[in-house]
N, C-alpha and C. Protein backbone atom coordinates (compact mmCIF):
# COMPACT_ATOMS: atom_id res chain seq x y z
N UNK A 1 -16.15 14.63 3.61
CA UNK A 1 -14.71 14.47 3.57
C UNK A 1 -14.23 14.72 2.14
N UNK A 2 -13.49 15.33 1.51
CA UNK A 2 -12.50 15.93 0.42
C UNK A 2 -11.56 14.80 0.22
N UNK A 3 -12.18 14.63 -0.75
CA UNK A 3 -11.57 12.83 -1.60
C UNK A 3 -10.38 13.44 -2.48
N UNK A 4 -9.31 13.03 -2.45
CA UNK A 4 -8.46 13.19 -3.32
C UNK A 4 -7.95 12.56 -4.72
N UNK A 5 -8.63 12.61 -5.83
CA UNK A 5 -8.02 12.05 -6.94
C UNK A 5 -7.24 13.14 -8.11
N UNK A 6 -5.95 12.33 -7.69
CA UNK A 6 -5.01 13.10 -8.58
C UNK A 6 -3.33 11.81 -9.18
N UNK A 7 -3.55 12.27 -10.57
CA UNK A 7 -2.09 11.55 -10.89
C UNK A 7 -0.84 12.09 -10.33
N UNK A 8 0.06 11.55 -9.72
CA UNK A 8 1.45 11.69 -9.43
C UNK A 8 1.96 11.76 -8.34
N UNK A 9 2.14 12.49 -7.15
CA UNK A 9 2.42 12.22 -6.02
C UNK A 9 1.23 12.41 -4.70
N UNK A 10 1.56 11.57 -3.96
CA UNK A 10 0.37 11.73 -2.69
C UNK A 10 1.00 12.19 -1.15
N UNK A 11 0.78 13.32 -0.45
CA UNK A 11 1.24 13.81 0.60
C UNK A 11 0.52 12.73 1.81
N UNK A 12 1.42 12.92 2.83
CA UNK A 12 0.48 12.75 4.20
C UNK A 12 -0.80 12.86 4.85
N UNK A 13 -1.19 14.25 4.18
CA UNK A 13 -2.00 14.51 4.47
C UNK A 13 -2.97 14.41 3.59
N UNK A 14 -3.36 14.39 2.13
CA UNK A 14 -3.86 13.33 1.20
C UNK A 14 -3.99 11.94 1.57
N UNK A 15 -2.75 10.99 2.51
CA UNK A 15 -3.44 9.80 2.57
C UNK A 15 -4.26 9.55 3.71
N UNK A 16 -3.75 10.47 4.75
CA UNK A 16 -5.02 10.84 5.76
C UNK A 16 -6.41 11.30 5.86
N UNK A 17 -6.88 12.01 4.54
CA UNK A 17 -8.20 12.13 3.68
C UNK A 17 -8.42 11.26 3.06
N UNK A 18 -7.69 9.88 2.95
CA UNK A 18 -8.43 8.44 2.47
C UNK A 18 -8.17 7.45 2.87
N UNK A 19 -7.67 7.09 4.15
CA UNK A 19 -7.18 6.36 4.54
C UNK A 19 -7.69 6.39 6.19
N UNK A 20 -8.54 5.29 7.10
CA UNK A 20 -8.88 5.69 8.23
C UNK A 20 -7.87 5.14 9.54
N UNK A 21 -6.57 4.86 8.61
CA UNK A 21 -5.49 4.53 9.69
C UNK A 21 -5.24 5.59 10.29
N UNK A 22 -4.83 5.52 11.41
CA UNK A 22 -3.99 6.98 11.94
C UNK A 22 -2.40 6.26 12.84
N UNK A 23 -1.55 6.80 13.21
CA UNK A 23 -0.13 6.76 14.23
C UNK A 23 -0.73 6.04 15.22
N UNK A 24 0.22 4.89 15.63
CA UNK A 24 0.86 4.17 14.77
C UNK A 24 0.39 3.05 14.11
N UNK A 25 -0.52 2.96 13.55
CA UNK A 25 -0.71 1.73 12.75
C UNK A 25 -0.92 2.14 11.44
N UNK A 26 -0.37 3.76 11.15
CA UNK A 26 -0.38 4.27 9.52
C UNK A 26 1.01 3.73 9.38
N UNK A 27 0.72 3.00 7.93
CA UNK A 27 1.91 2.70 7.49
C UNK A 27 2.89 3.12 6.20
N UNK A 28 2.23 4.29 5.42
CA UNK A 28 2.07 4.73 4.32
C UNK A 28 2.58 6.30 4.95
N UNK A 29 3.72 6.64 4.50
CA UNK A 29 4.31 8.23 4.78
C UNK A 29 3.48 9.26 3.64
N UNK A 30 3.95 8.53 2.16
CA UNK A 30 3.50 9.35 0.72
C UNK A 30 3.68 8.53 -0.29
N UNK A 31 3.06 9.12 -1.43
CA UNK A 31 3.11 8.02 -2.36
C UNK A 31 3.82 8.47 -3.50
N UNK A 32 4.88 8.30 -4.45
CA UNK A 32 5.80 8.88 -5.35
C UNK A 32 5.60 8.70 -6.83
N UNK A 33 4.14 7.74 -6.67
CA UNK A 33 3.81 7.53 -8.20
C UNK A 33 2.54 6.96 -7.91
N UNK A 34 1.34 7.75 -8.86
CA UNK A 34 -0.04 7.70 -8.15
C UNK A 34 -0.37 7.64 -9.82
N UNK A 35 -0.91 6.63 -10.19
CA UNK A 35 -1.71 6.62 -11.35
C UNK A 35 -3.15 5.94 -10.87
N UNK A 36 -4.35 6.70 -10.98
CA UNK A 36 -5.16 6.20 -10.67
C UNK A 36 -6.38 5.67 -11.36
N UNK A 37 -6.54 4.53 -10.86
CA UNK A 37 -7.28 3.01 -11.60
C UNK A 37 -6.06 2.41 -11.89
N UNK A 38 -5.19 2.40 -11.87
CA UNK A 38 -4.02 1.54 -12.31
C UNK A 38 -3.17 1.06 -11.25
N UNK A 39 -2.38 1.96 -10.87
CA UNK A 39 -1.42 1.76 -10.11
C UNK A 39 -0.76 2.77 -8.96
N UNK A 40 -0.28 2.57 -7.93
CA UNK A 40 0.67 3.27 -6.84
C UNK A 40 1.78 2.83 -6.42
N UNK A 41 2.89 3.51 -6.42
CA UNK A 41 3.89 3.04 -5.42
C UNK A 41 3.89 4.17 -4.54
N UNK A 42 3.78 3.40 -2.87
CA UNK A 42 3.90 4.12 -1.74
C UNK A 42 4.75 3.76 -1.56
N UNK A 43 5.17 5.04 0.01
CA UNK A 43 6.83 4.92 0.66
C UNK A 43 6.26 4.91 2.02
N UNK A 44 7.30 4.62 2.64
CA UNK A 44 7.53 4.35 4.46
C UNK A 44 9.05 4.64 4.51
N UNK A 45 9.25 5.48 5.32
CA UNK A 45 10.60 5.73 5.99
C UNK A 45 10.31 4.95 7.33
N UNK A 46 11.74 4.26 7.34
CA UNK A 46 11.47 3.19 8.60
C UNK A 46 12.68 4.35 9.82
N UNK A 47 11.30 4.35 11.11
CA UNK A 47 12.27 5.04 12.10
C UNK A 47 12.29 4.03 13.32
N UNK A 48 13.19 4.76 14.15
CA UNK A 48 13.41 3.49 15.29
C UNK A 48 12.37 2.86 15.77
N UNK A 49 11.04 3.96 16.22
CA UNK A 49 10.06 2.94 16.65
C UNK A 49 9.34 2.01 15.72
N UNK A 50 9.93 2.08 14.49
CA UNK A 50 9.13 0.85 13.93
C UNK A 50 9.74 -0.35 13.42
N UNK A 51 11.35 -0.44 13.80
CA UNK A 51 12.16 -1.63 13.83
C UNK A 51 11.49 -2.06 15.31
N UNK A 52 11.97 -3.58 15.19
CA UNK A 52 12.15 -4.41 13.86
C UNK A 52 10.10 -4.57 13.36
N UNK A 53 10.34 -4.13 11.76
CA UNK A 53 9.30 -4.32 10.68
C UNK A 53 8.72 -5.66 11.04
N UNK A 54 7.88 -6.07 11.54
CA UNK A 54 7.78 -7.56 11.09
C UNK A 54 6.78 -7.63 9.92
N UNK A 55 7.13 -9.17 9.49
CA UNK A 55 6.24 -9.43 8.53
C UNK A 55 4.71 -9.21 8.72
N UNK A 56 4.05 -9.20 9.55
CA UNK A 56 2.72 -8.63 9.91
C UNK A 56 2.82 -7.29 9.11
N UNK A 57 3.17 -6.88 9.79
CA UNK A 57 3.47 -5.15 9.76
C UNK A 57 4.03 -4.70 8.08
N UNK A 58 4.70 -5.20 7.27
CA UNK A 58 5.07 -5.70 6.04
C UNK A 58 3.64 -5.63 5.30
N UNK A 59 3.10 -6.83 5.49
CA UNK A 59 1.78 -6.91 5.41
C UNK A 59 0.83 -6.00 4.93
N UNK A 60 0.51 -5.33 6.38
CA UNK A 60 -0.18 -4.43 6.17
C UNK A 60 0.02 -2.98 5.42
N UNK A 61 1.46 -3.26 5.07
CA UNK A 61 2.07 -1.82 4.92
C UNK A 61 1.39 -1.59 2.95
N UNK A 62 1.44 -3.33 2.85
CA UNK A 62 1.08 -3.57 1.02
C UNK A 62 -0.41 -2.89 1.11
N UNK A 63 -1.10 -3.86 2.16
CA UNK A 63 -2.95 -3.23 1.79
C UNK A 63 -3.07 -2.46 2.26
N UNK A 64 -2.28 -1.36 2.88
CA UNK A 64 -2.54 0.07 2.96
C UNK A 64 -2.32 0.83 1.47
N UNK A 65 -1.26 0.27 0.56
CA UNK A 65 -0.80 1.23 -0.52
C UNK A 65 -2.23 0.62 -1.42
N UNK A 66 -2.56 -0.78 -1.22
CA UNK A 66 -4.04 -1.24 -2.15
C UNK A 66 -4.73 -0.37 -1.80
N UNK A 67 -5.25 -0.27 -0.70
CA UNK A 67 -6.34 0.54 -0.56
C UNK A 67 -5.92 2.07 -0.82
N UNK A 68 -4.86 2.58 -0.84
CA UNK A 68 -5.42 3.66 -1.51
C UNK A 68 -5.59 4.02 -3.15
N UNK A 69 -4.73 2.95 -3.53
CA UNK A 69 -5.40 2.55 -5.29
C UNK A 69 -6.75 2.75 -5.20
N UNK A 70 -7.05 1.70 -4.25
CA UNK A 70 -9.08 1.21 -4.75
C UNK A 70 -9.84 2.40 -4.10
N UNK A 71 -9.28 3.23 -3.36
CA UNK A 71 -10.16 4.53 -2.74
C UNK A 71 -10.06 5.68 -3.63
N UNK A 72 -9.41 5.76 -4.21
CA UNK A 72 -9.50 6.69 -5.46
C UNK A 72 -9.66 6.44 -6.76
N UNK A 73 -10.27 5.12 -7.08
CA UNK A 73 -11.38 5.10 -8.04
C UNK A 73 -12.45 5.51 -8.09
N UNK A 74 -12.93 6.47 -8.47
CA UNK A 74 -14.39 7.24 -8.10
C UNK A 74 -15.22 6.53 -8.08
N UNK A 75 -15.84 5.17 -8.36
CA UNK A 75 -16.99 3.99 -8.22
C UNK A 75 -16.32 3.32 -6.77
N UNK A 76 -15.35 3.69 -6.31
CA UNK A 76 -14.77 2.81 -5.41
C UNK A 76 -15.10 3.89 -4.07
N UNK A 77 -14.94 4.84 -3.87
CA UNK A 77 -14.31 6.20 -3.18
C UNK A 77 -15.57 5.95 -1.81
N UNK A 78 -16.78 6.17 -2.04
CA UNK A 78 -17.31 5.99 -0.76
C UNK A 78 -17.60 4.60 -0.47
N UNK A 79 -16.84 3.52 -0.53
CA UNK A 79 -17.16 2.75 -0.21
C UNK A 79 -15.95 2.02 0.55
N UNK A 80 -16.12 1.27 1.72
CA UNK A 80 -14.66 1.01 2.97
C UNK A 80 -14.26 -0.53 2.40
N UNK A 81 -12.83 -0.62 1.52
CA UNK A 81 -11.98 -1.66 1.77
C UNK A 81 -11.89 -2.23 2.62
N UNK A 82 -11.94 -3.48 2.66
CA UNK A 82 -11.16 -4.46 3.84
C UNK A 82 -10.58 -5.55 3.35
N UNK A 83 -9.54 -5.95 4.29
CA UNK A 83 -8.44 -6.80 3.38
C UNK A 83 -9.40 -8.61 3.87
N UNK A 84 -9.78 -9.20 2.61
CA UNK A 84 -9.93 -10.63 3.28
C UNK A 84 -9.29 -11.79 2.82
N UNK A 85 -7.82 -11.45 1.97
CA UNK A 85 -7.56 -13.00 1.80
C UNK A 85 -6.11 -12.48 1.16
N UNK A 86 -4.92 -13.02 0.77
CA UNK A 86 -3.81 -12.86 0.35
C UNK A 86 -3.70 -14.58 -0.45
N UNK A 87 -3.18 -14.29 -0.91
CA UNK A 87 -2.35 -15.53 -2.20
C UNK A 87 -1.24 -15.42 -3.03
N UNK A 88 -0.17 -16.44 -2.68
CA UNK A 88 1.16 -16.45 -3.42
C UNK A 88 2.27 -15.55 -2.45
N UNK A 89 1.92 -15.42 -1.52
CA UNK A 89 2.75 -14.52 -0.36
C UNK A 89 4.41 -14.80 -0.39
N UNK A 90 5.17 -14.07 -1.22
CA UNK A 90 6.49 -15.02 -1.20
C UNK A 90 7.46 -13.24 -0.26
N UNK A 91 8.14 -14.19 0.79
CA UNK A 91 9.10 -13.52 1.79
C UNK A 91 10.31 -13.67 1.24
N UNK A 92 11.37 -12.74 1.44
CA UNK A 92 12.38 -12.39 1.31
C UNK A 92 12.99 -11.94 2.44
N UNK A 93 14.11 -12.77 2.85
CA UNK A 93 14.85 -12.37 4.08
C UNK A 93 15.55 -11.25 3.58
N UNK A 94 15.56 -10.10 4.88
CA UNK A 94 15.39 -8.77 4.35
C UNK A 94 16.12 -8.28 5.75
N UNK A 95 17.05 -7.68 5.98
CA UNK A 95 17.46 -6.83 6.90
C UNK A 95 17.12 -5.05 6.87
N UNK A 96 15.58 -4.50 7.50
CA UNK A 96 15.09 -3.79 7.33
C UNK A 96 15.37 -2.50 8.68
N UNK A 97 16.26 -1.56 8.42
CA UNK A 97 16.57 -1.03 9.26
C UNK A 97 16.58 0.43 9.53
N UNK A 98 16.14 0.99 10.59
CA UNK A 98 15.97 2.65 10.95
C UNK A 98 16.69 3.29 9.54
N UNK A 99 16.04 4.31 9.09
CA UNK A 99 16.40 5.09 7.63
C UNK A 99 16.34 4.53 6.82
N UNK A 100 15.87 3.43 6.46
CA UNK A 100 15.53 2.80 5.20
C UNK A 100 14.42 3.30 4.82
N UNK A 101 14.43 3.41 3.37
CA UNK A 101 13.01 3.70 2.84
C UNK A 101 12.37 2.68 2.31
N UNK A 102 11.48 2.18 2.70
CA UNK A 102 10.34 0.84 1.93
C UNK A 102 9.87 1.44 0.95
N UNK A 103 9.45 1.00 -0.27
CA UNK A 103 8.57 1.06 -1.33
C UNK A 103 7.80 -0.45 -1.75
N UNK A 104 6.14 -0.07 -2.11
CA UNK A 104 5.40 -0.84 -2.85
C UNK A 104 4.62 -0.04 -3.80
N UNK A 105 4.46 -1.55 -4.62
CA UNK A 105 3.81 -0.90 -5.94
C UNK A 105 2.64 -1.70 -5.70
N UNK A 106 1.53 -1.39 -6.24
CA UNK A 106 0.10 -2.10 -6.28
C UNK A 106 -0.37 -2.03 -7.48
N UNK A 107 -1.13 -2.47 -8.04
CA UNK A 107 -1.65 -3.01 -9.49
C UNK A 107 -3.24 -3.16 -9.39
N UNK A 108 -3.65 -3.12 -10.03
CA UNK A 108 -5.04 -3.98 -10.05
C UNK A 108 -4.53 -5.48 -11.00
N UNK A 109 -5.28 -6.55 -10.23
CA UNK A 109 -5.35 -7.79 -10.95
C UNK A 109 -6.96 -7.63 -11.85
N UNK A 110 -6.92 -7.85 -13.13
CA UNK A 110 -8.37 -7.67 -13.80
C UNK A 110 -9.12 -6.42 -12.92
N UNK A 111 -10.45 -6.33 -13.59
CA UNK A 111 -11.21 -5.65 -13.10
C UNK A 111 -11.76 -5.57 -12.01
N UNK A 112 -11.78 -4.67 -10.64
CA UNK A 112 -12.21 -4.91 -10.09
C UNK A 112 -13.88 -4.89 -10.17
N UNK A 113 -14.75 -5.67 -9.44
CA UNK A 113 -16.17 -5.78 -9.03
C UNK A 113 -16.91 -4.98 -8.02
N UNK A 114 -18.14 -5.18 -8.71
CA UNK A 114 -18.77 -4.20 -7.25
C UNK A 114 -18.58 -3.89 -5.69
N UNK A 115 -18.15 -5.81 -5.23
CA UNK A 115 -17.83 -6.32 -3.77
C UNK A 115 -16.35 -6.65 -3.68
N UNK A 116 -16.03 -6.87 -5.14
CA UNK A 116 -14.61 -7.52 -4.59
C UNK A 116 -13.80 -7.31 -5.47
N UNK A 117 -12.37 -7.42 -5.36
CA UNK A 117 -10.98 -6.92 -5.97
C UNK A 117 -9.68 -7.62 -5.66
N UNK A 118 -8.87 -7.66 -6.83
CA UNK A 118 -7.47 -8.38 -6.46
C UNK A 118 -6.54 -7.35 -6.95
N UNK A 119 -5.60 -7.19 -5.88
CA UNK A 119 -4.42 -6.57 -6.67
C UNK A 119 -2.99 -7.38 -6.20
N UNK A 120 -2.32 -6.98 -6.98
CA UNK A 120 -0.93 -7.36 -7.05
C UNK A 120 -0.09 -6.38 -6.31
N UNK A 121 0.60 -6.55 -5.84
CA UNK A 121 1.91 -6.03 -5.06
C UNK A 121 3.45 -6.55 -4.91
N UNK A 122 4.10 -5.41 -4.81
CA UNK A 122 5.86 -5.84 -5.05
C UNK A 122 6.19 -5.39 -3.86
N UNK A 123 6.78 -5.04 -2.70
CA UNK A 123 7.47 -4.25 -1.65
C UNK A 123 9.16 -4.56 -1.77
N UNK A 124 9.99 -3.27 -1.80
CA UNK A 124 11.26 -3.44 -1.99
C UNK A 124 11.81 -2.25 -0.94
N UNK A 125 13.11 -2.38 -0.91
CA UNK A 125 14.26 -1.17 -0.89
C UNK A 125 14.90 -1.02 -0.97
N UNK A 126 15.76 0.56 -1.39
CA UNK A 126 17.04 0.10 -2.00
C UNK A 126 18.31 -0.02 -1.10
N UNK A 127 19.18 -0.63 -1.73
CA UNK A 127 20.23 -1.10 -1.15
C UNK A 127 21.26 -0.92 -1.79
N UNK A 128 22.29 -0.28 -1.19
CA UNK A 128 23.68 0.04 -2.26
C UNK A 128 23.06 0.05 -3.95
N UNK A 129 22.93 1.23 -4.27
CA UNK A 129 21.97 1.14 -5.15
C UNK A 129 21.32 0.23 -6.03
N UNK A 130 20.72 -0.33 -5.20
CA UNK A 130 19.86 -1.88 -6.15
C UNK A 130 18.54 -1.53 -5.49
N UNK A 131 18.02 -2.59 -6.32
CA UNK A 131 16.09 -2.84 -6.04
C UNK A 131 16.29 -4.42 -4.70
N UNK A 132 16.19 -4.23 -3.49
CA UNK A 132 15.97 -5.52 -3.06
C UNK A 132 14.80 -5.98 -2.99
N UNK A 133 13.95 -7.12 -3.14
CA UNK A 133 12.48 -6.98 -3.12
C UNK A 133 12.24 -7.95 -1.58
N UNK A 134 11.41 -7.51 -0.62
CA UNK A 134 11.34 -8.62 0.44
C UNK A 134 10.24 -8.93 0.48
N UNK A 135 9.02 -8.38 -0.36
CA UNK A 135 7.73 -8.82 -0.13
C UNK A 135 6.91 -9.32 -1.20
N UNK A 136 6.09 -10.26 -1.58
CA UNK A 136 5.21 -9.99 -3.09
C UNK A 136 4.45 -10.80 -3.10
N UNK A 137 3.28 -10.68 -3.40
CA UNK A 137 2.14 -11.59 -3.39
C UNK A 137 0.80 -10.71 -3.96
N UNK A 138 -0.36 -11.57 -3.79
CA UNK A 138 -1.60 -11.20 -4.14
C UNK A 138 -2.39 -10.72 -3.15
N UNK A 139 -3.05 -9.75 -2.92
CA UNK A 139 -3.87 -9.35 -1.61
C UNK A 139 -5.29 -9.40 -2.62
N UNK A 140 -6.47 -9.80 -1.42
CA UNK A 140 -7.65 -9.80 -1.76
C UNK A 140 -8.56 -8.81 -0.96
N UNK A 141 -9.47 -7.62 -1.91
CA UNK A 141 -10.26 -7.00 -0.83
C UNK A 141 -11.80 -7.13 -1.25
N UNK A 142 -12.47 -6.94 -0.50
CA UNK A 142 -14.07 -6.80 -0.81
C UNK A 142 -14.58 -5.43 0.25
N UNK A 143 -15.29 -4.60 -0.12
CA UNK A 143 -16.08 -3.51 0.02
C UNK A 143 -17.53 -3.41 0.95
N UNK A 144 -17.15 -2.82 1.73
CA UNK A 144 -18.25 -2.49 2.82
C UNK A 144 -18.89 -1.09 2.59
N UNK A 145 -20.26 -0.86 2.72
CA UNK A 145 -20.71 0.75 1.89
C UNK A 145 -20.84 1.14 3.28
């Protein structure tokens, strides 16, 4: 499989070469800022079939944009993320609706480890031009070879 590491934007079809979600439980359209070992912000255009967003779905939408941070670290790349723990989970009542665009950013918290990793995440969108934020917390992953 043709691993993709590159700074700056990530297509569909790039996150489909690292990512083993597929329709509908891909939650990640593209990504608009790809620094890698550092950081991503992914996007989601929200269409009718995926109102109403729930917070589950929210959720997963963050450790999809983690994991493709931690899959394109080349020490990271053949090896399968899985999400096992979240901390500091703070919700924002959020009216999330068909044509909205979601954005998250992901971080690494410290270094990640051989088995295991923390990153940070923000999820927002905009609104009459503002930043609203409805999601943010800590996600935890550890590595399956």
């Amino acid at each position: 499989m043709r691993r993709w590491f590159c700074n700056g934007n990530l297509t569909k079809q790039q996150i489909l070469g690292l990512l083993a979600h597929r329709e509908p439980f891909l939650f990640v359209d593209y990504a608009v800022e790809n620094k890698i070992g550092e950081s991503i912000v992914a996007a989601k255009l929200l269409r009718d079939e995926d109102v109403p967003f729930f917070r589950h779905k929210q959720l997963e939408f963050m450790g999809q944009a983690g994991c493709l941070l931690v899959k394109q670290c080349p020490e990271f790349s053949e090896k399968f993320p899985v999400f096992v723990g979240m901390k500091e989970i703070r919700w924002e009542e959020e009216i999330l609706e068909p044509g909205c665009t979601l954005y998250c950013k992901v971080n690494f918290r410290g270094i990640p480890r051989e088995r295991f990793g923390i990153v940070e995440t923000v999820a927002w969108k905009h609104s009459t031009d503002r930043r609203r934020i409805f999601c943010s917390g800590e996600l935890w992953f550890s590595f399956i070879n």
